[in-house]
PDB file of N, CA and C in Angstrom:
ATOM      1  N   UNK A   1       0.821  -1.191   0.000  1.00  0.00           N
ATOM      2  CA  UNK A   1       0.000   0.000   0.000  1.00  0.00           C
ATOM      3  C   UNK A   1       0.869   1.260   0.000  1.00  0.00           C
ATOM      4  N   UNK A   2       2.278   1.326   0.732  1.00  0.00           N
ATOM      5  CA  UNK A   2       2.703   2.839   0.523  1.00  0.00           C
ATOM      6  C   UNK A   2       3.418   2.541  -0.598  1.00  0.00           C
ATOM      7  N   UNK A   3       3.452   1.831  -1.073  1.00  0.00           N
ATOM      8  CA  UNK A   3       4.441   2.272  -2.484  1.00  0.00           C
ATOM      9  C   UNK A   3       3.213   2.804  -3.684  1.00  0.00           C
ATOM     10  N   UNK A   4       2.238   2.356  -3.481  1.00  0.00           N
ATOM     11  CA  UNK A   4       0.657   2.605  -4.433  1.00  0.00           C
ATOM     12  C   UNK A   4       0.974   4.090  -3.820  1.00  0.00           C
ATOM     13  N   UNK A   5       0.734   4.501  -2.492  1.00  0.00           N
ATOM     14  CA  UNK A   5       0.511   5.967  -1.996  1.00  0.00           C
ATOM     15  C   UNK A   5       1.353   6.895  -2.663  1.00  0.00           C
ATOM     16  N   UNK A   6       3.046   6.113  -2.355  1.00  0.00           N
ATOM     17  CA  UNK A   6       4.067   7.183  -2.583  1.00  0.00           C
ATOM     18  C   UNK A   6       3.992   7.190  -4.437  1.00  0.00           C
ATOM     19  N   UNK A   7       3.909   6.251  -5.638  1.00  0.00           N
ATOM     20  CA  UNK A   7       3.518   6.242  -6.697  1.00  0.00           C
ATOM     21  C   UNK A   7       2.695   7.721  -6.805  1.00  0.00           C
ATOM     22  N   UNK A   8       1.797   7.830  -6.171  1.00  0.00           N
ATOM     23  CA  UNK A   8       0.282   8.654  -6.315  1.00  0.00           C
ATOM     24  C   UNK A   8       0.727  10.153  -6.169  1.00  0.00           C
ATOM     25  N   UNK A   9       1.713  10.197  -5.009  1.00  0.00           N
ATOM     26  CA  UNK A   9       1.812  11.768  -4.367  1.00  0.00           C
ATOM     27  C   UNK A   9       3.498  11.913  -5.108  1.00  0.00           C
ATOM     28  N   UNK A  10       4.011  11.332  -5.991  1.00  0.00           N
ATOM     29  CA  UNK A  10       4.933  11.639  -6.976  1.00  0.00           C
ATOM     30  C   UNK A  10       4.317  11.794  -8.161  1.00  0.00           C
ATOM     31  N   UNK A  11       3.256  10.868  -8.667  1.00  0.00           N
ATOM     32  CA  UNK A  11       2.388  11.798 -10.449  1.00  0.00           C
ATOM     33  C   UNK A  11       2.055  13.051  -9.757  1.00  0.00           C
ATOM     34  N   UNK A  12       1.389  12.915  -8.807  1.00  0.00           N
ATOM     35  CA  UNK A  12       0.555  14.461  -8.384  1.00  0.00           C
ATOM     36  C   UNK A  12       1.277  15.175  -8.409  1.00  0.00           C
ATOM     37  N   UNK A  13       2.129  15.086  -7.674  1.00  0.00           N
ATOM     38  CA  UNK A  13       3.139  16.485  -7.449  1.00  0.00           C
ATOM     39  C   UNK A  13       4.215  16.888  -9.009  1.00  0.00           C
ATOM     40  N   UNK A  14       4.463  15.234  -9.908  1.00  0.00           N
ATOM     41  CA  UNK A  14       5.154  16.026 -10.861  1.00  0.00           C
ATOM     42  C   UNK A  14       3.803  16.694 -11.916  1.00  0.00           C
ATOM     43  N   UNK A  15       2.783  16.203 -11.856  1.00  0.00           N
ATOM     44  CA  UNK A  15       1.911  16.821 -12.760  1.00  0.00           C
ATOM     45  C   UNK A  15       1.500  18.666 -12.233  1.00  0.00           C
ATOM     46  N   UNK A  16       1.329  18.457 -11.192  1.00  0.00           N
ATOM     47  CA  UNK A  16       1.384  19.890 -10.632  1.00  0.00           C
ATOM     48  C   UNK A  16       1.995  20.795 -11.031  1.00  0.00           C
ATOM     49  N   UNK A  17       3.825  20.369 -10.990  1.00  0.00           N
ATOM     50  CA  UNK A  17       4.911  21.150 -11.292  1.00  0.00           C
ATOM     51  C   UNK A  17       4.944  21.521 -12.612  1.00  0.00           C
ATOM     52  N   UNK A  18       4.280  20.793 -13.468  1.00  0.00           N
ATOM     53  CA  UNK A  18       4.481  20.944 -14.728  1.00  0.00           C
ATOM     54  C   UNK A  18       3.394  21.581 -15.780  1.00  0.00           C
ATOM     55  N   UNK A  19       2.269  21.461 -14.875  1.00  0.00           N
ATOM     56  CA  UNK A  19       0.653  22.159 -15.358  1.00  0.00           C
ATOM     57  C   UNK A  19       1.330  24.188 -14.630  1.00  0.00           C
ATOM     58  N   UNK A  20       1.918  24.090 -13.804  1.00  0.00           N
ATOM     59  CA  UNK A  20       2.100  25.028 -13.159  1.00  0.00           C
ATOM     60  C   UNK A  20       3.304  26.000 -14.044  1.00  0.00           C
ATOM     61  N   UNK A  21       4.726  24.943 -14.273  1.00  0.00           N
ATOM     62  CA  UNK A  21       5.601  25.795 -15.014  1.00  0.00           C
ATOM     63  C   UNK A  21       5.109  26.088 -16.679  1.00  0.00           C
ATOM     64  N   UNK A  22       4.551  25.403 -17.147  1.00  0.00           N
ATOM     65  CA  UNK A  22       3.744  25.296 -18.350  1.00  0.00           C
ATOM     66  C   UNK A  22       2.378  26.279 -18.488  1.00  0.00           C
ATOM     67  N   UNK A  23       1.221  25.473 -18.126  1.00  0.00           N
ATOM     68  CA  UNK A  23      -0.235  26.175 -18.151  1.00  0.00           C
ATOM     69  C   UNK A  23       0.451  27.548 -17.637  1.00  0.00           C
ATOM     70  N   UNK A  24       0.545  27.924 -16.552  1.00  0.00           N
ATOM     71  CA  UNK A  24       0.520  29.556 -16.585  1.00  0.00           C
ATOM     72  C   UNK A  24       0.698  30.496 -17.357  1.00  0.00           C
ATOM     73  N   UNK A  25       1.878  30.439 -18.172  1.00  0.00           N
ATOM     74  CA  UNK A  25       2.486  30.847 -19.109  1.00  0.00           C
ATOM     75  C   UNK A  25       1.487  30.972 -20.491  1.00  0.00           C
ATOM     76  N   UNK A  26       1.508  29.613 -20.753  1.00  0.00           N
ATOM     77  CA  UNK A  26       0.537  29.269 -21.863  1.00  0.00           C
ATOM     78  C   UNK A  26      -0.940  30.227 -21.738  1.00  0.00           C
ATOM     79  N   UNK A  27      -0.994  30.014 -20.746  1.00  0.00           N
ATOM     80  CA  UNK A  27      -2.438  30.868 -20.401  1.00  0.00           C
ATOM     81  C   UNK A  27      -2.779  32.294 -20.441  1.00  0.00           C
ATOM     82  N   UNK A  28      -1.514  32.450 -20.175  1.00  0.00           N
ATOM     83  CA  UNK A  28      -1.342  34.536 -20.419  1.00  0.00           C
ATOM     84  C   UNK A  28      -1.005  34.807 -21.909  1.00  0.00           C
ATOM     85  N   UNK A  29      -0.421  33.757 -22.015  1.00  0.00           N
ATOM     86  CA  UNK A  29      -0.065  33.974 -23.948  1.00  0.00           C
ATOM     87  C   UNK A  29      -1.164  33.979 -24.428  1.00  0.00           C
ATOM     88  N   UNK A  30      -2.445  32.817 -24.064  1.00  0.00           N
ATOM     89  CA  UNK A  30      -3.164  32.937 -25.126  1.00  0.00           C
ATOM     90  C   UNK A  30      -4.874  34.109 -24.841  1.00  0.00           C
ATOM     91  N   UNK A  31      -4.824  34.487 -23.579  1.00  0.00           N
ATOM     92  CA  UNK A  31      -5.153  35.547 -23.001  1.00  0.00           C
ATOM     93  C   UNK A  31      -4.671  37.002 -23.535  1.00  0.00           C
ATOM     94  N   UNK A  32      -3.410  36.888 -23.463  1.00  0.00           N
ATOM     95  CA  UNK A  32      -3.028  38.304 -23.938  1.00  0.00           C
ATOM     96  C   UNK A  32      -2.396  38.962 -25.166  1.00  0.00           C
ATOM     97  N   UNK A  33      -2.421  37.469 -25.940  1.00  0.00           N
ATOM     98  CA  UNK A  33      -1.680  37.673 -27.686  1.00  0.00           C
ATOM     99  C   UNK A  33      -2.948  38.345 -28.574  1.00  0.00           C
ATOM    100  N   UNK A  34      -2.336  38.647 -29.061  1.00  0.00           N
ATOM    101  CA  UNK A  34      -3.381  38.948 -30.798  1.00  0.00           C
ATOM    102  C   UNK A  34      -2.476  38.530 -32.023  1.00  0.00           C
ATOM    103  N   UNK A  35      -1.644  37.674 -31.879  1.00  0.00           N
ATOM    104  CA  UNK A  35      -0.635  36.901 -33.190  1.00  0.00           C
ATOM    105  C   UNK A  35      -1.416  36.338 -33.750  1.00  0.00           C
ATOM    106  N   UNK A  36      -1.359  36.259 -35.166  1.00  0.00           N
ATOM    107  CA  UNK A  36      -1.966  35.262 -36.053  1.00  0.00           C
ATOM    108  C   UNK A  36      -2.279  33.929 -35.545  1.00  0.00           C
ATOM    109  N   UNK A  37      -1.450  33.588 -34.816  1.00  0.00           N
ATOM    110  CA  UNK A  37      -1.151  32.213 -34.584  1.00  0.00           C
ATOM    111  C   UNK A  37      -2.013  31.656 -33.477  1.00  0.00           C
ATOM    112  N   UNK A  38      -2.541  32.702 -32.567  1.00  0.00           N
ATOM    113  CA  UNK A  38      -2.752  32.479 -31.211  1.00  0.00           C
ATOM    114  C   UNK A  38      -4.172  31.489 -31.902  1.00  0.00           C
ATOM    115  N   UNK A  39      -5.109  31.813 -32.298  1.00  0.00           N
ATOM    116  CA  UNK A  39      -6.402  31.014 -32.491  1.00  0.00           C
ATOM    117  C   UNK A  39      -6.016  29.779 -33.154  1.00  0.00           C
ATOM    118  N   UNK A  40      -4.819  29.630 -33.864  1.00  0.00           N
ATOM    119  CA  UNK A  40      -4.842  27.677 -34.055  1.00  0.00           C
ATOM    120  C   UNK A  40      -3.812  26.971 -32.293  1.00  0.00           C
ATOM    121  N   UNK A  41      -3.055  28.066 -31.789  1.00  0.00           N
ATOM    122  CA  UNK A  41      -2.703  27.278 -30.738  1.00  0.00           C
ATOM    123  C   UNK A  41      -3.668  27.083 -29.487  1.00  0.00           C
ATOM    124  N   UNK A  42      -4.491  28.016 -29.369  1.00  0.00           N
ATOM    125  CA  UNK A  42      -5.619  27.630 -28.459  1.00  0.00           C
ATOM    126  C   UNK A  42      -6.925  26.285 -29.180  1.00  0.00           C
ATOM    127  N   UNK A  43      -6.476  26.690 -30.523  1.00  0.00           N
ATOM    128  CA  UNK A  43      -7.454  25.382 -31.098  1.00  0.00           C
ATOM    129  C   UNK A  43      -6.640  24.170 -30.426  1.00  0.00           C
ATOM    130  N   UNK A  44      -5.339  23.970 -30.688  1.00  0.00           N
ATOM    131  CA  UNK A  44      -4.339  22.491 -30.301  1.00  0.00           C
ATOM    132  C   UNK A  44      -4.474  22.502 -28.840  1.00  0.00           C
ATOM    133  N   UNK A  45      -4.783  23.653 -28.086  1.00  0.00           N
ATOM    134  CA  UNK A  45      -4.550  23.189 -26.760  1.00  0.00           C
ATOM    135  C   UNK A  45      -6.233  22.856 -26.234  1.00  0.00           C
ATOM    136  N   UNK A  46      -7.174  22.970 -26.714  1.00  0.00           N
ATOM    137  CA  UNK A  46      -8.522  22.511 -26.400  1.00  0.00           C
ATOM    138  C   UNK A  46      -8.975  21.517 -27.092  1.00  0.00           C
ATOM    139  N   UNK A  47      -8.458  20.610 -28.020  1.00  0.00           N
ATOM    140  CA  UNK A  47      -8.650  19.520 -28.910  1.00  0.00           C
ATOM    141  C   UNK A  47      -8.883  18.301 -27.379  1.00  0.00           C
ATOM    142  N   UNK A  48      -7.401  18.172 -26.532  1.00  0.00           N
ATOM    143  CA  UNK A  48      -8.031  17.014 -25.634  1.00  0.00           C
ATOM    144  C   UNK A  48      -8.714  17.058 -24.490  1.00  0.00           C
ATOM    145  N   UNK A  49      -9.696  18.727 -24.420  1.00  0.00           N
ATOM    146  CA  UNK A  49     -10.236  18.886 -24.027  1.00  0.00           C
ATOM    147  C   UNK A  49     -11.902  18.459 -24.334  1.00  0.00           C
ATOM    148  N   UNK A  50     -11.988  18.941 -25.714  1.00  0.00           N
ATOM    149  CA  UNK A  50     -13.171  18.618 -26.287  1.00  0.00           C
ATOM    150  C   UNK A  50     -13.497  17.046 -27.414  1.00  0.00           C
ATOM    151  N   UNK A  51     -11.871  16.132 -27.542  1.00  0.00           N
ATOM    152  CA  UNK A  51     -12.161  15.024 -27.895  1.00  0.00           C
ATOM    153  C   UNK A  51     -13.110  14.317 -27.528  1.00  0.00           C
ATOM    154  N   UNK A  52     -13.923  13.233 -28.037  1.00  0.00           N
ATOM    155  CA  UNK A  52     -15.114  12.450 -27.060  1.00  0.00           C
ATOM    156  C   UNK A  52     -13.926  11.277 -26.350  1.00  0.00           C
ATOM    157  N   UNK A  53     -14.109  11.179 -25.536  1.00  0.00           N
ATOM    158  CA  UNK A  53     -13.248   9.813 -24.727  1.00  0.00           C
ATOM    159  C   UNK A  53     -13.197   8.459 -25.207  1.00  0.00           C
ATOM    160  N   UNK A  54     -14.490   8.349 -26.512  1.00  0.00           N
ATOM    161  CA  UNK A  54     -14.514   6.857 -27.277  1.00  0.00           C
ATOM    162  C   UNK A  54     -13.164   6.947 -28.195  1.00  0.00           C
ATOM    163  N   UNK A  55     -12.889   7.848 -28.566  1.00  0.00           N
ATOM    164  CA  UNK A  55     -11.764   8.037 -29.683  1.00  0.00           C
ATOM    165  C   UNK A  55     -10.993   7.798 -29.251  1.00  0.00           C
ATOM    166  N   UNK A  56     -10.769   8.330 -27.624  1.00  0.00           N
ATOM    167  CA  UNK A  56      -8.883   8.133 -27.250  1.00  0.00           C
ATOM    168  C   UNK A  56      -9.121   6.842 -26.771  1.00  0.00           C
ATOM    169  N   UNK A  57     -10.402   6.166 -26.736  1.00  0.00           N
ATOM    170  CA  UNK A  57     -10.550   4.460 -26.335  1.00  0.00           C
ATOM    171  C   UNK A  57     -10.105   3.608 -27.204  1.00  0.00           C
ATOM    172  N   UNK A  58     -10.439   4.116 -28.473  1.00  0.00           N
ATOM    173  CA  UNK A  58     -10.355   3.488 -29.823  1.00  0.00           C
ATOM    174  C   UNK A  58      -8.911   3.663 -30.188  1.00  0.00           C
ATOM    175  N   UNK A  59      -8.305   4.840 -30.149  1.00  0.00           N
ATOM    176  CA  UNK A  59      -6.550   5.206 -30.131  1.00  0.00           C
ATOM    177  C   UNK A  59      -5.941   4.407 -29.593  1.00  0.00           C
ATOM    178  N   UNK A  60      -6.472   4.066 -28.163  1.00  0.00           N
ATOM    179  CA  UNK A  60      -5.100   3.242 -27.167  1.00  0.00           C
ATOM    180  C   UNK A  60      -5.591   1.635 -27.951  1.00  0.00           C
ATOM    181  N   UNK A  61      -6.483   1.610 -27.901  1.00  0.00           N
ATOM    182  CA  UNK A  61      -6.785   0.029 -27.710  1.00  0.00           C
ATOM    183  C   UNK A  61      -6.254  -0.081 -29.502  1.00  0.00           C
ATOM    184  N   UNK A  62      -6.175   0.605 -30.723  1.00  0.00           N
ATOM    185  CA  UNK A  62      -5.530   0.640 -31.627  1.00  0.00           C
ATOM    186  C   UNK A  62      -3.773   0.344 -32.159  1.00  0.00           C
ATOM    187  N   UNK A  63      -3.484   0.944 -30.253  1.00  0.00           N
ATOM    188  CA  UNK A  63      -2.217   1.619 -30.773  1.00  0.00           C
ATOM    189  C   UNK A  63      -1.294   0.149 -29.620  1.00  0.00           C
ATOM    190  N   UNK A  64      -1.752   0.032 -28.270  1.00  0.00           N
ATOM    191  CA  UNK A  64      -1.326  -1.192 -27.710  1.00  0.00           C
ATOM    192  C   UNK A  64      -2.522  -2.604 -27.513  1.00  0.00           C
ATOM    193  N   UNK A  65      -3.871  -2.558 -28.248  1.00  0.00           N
ATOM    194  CA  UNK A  65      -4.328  -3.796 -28.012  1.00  0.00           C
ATOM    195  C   UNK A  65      -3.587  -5.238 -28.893  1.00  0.00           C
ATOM    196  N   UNK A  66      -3.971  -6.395 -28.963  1.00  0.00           N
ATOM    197  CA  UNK A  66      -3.550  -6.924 -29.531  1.00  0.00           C
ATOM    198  C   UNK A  66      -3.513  -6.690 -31.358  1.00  0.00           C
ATOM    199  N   UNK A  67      -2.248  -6.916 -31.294  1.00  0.00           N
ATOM    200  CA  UNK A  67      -2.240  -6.601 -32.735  1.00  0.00           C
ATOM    201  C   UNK A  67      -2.115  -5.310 -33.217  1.00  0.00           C
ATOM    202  N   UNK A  68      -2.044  -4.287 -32.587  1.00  0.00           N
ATOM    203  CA  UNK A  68      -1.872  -2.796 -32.614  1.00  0.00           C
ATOM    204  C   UNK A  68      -0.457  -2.665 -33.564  1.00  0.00           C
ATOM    205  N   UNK A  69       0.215  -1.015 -33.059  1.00  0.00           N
ATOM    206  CA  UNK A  69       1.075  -1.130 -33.368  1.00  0.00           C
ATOM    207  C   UNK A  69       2.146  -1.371 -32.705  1.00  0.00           C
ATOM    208  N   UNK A  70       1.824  -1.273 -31.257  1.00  0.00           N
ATOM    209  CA  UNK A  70       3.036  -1.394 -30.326  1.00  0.00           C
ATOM    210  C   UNK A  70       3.387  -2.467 -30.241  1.00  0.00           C
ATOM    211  N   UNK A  71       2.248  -3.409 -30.460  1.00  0.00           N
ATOM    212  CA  UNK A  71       2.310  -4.642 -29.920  1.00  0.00           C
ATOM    213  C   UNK A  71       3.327  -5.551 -31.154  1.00  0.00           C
ATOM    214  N   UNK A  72       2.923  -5.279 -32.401  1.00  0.00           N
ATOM    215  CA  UNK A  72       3.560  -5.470 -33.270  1.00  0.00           C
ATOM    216  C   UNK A  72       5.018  -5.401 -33.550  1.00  0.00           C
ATOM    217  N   UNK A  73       5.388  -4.100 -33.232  1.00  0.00           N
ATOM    218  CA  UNK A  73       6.571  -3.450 -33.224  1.00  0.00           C
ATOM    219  C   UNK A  73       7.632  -3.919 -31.667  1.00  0.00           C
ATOM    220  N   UNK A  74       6.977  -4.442 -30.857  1.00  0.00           N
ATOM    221  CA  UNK A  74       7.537  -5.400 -30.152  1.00  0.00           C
ATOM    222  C   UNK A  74       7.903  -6.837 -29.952  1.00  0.00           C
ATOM    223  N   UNK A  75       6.943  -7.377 -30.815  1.00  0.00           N
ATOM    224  CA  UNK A  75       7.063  -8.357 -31.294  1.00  0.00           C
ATOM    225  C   UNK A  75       8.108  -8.473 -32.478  1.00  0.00           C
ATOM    226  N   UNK A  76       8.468  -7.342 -33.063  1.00  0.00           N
ATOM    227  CA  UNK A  76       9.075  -7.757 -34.326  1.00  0.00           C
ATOM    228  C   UNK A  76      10.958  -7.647 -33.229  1.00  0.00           C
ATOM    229  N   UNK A  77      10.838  -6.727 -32.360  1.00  0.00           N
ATOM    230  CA  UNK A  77      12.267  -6.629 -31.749  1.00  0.00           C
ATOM    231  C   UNK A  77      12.328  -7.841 -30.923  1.00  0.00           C
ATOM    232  N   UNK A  78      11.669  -8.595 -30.113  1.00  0.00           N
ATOM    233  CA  UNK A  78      11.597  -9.373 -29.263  1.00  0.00           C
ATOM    234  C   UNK A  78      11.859 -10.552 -30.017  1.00  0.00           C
ATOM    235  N   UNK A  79      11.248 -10.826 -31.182  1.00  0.00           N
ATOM    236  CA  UNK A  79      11.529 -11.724 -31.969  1.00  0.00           C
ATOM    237  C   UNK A  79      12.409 -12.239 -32.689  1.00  0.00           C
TER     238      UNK A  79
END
């Protein structure tokens, strides 16, 4: 059980650090730009916001279910 705990309060804390040194930034940029650019990078940064969750179901289970590509591509090194 504390290695499950300590696992838990190390994602948390590195996801924190990194939504924190990142998102902030990102967030005033796209708050306070008027660059050409700013409306396709706020498009890329709300895409896995507004994806439906069947797609990224269909992605993983595509990309490591059997027969995917990972699975494949491990098989071909392992082999």
């Amino acid at each position: 059980m504390v290695p499950a705990l300590r696992l838990s309060l190390v994602t948390t804390s590195t996801a924190l650090v990194i939504c924190a040194l990142l998102g902030t930034p990102l967030a005033w940029l796209l708050a306070r730009s008027t660059h050409r650019v700013t409306p396709w990078l706020r498009a890329l940064v709300t895409v896995p916001l507004v994806r439906p969750p069947v797609v990224a179901r269909v992605a993983l289970l595509m990309a490591y279910g059997r027969e995917g590509a990972v699975d494949r591509t491990l098989l071909e090194v392992a082999g």
